[in-house]
Protein backbone atom coordinates (compact mmCIF):
# COMPACT_ATOMS: atom_id res chain seq x y z
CA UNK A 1 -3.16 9.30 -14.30
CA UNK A 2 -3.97 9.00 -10.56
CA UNK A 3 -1.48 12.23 -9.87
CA UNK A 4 -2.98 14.04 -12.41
CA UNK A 5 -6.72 13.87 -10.10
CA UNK A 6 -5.04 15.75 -7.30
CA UNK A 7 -2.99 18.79 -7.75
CA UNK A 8 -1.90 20.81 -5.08
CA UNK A 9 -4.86 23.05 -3.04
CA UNK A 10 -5.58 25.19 -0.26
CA UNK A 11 -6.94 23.75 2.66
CA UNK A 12 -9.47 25.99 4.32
CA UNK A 13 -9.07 25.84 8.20
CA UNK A 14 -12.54 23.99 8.83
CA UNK A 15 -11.37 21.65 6.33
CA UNK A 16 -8.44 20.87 8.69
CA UNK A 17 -10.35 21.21 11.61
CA UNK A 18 -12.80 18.18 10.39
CA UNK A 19 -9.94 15.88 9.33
CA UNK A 20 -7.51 13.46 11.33
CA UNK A 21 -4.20 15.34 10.96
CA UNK A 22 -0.79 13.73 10.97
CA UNK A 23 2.54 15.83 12.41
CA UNK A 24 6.15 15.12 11.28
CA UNK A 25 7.76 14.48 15.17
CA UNK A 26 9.51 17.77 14.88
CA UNK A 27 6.72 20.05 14.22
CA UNK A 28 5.88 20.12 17.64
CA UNK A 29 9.18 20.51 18.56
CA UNK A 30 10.28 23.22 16.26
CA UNK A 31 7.45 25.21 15.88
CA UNK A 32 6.49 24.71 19.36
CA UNK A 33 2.80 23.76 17.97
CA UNK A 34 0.59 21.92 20.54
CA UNK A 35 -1.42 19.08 19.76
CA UNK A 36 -4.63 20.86 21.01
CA UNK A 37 -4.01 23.14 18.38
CA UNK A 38 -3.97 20.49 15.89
CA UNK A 39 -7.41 19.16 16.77
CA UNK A 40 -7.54 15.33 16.52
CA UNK A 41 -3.59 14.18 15.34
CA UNK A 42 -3.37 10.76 14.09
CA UNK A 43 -1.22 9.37 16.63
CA UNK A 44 2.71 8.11 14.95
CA UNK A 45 1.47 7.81 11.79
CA UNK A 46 4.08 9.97 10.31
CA UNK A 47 6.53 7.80 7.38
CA UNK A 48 9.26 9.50 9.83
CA UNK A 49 7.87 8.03 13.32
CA UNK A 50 10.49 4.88 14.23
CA UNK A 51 8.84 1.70 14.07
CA UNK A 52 8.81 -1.58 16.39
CA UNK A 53 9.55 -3.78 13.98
CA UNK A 54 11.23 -3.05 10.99
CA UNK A 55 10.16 -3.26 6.92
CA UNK A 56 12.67 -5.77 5.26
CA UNK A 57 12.59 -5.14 2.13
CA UNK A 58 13.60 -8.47 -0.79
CA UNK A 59 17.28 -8.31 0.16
CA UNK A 60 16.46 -8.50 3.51
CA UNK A 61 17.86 -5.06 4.30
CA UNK A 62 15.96 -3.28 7.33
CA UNK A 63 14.22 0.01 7.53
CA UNK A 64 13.24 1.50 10.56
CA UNK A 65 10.99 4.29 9.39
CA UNK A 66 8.72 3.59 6.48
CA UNK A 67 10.25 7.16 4.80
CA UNK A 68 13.48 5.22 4.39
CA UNK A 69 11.95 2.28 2.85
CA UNK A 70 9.75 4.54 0.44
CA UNK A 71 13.54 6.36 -0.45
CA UNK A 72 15.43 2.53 -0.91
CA UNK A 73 12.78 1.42 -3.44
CA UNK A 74 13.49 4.38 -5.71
CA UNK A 75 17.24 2.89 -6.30
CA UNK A 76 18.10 -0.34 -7.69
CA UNK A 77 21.79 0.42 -6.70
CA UNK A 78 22.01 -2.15 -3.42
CA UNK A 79 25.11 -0.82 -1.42
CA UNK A 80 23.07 2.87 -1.66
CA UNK A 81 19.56 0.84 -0.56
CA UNK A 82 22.49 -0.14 2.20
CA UNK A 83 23.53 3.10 3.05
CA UNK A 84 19.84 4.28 3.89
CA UNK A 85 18.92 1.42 5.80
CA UNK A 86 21.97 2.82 8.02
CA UNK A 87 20.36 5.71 7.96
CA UNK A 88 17.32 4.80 9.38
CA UNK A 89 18.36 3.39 12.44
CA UNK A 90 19.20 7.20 13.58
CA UNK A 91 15.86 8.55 14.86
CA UNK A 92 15.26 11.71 13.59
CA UNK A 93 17.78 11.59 10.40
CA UNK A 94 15.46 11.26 7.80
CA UNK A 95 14.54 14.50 7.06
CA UNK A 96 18.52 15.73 7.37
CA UNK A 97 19.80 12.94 5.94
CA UNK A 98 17.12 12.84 2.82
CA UNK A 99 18.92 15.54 1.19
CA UNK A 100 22.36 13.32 0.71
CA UNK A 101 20.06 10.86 -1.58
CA UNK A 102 17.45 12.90 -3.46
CA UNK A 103 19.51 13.54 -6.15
CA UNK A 104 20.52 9.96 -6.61
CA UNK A 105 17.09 8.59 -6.39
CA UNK A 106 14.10 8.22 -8.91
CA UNK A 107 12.06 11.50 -9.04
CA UNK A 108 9.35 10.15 -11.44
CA UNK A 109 6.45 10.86 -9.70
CA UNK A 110 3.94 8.18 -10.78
CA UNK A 111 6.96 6.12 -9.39
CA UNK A 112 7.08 8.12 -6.29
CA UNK A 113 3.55 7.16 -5.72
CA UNK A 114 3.60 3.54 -6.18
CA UNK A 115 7.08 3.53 -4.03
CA UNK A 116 5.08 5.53 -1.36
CA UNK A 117 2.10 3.52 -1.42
CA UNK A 118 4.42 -0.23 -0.74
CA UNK A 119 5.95 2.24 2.04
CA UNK A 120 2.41 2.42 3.42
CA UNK A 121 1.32 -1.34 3.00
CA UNK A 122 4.48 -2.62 4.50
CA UNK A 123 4.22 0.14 7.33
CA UNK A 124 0.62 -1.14 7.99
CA UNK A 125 0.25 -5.14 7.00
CA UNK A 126 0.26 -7.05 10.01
CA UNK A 127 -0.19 -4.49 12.95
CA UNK A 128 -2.78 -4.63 14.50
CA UNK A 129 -2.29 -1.45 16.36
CA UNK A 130 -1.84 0.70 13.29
CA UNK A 131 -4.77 -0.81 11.71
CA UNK A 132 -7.07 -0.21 14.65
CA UNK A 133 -5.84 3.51 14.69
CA UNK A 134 -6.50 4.04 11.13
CA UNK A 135 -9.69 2.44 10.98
CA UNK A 136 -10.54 4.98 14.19
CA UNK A 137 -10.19 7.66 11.95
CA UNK A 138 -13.34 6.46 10.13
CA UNK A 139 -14.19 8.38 6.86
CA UNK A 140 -12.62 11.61 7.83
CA UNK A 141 -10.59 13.00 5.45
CA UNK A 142 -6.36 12.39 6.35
CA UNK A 143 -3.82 15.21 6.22
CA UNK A 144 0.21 14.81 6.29
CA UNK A 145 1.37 18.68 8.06
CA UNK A 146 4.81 18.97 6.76
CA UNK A 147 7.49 21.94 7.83
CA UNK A 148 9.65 21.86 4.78
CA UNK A 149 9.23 22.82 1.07
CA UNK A 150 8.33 19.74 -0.19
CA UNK A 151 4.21 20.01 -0.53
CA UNK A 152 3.74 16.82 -3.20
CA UNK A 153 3.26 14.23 -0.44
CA UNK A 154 1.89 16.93 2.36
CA UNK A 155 0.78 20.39 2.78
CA UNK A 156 2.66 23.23 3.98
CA UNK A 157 2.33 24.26 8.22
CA UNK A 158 2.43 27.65 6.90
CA UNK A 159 0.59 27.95 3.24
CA UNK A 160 -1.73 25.21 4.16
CA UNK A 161 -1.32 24.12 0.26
CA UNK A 162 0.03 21.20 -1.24
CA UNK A 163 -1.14 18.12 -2.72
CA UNK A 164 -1.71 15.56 0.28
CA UNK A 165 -0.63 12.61 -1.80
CA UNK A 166 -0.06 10.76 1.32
CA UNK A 167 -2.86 11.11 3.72
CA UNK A 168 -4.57 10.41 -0.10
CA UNK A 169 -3.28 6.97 -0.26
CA UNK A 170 -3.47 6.36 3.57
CA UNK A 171 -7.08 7.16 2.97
CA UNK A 172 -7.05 4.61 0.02
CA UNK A 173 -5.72 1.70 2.34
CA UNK A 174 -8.23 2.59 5.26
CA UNK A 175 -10.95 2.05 2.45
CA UNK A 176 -8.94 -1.32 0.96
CA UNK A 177 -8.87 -2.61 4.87
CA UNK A 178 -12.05 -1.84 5.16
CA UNK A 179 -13.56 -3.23 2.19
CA UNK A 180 -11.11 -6.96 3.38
CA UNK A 181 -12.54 -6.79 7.03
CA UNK A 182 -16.25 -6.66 5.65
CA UNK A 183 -15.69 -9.32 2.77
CA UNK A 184 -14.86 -11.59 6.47
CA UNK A 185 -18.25 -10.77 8.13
C-alpha cells in the first residue's frame, strides 16, 4: 500500500530548510510566523488558499478551495456535498467548519488519499500559473506546515512530525507534469 511507504517522521530543521514549504493562510496570522522564517514558501499552494476559478465537481456543484472538494468526494450523500460547497465560498471556514463534517465523511485512508490526490489534479489541471509555480520548485522536496492536530496530510508547526502525505503527492504530480511536458519536446 502506498500509505503504508510513508509513516509519520521527524523532520530535521535542514531538512526543512532545503525544501519548498507550504503555510495554511493562518499560520502567519496566528502564530505571527514570518515568511523569512519559513525560508522559500510555496506561494498559495495551501488546499485552504481560495481559488480563481472554482473545481466543479460531476454534479456541477462548485468548490472554492480544493480542501472542500477533497471533503465532498468522501460523501456520496449530494445535499451534504451541497452543504460544503456552501461552505467554501466563506474564506477562511474550512478549517472551522471541517469539524461539522468529519464525522459524516469517509475516514478510510487509502480513500483519503485518492480523494486528496483528484483534489490536487483538479486544483492544478489547466493553470498555468500553478503549474509554473510548482514546476519552480524543481526537485526539492514539498512540505504542507499545518497548526492543528491533524499530522496525516502535514506535519506539525510545533513537533515538526507527521506524515506529509500531501506535499508527497504534490511532489508526485510535479514529477507526472514533468514527465507530460518532456514526452512534448
Amino acid at each position: 500500500m502506498w500509505l503504508n511507504n510513508y509513516p509519520a517522521e521527524f523532520y530535521e530543521a535542514t531538512r526543512i530548510q532545503e525544501a519548498y514549504l507550504i503555510l495554511h493562510p493562518q499560520i502567519l496570522e496566528r502564530y505571527d510566523i514570518t515568511r523569512e522564517e519559513f525560508y522559500d514558501a510555496f506561494p498559495r499552494a495551501s488546499n485552504f488558499s481560495q481559488l480563481k476559478y472554482p473545481i466543479v465537481d460531476e454534479f456541477w456543484i462548485d468548490y472554492w478551495d480544493s480542501e472542500w472538494y477533497y471533503m465532498s468526494q468522501r460523501t456520496d450523500n449530494l445535499k451534504l456535498k451541497r452543504e460544503i460547497s456552501e461552505a467554501s465560498k466563506v474564506k477562511g471556514q474550512s478549517k472551522k467548519q471541517a469539524y461539522k463534517y468529519h464525522q459524516l465523511l469517509n475516514q478510510n485512508e487509502q480513500d483519503r488519499i485518492t480523494f486528496m490526490r483528484n483534489a490536487i489534479t483538479q486544483k492544478y489541471n489547466g493553470s498555468k500559473w500553478r503549474n509554473t509555480q510548482l514546476l519552480e520548485t524543481g526537485d526539492r522536496e514539498i512540505i504542507e506546515f499545518t497548526y492543528w492536530w491533524d499530522e496525516f496530510f502535514w506535519i506539525s508547526n510545533t513537533t515538526r512530525t507527521g506524515r506529509n502525505i500531501l506535499g508527497k503527492l504534490l511532489m508526485e504530480y510535479r514529477d507526472d507534469l514533468l514527465a507530460r511536458l518532456n514526452e512534448y519536446e
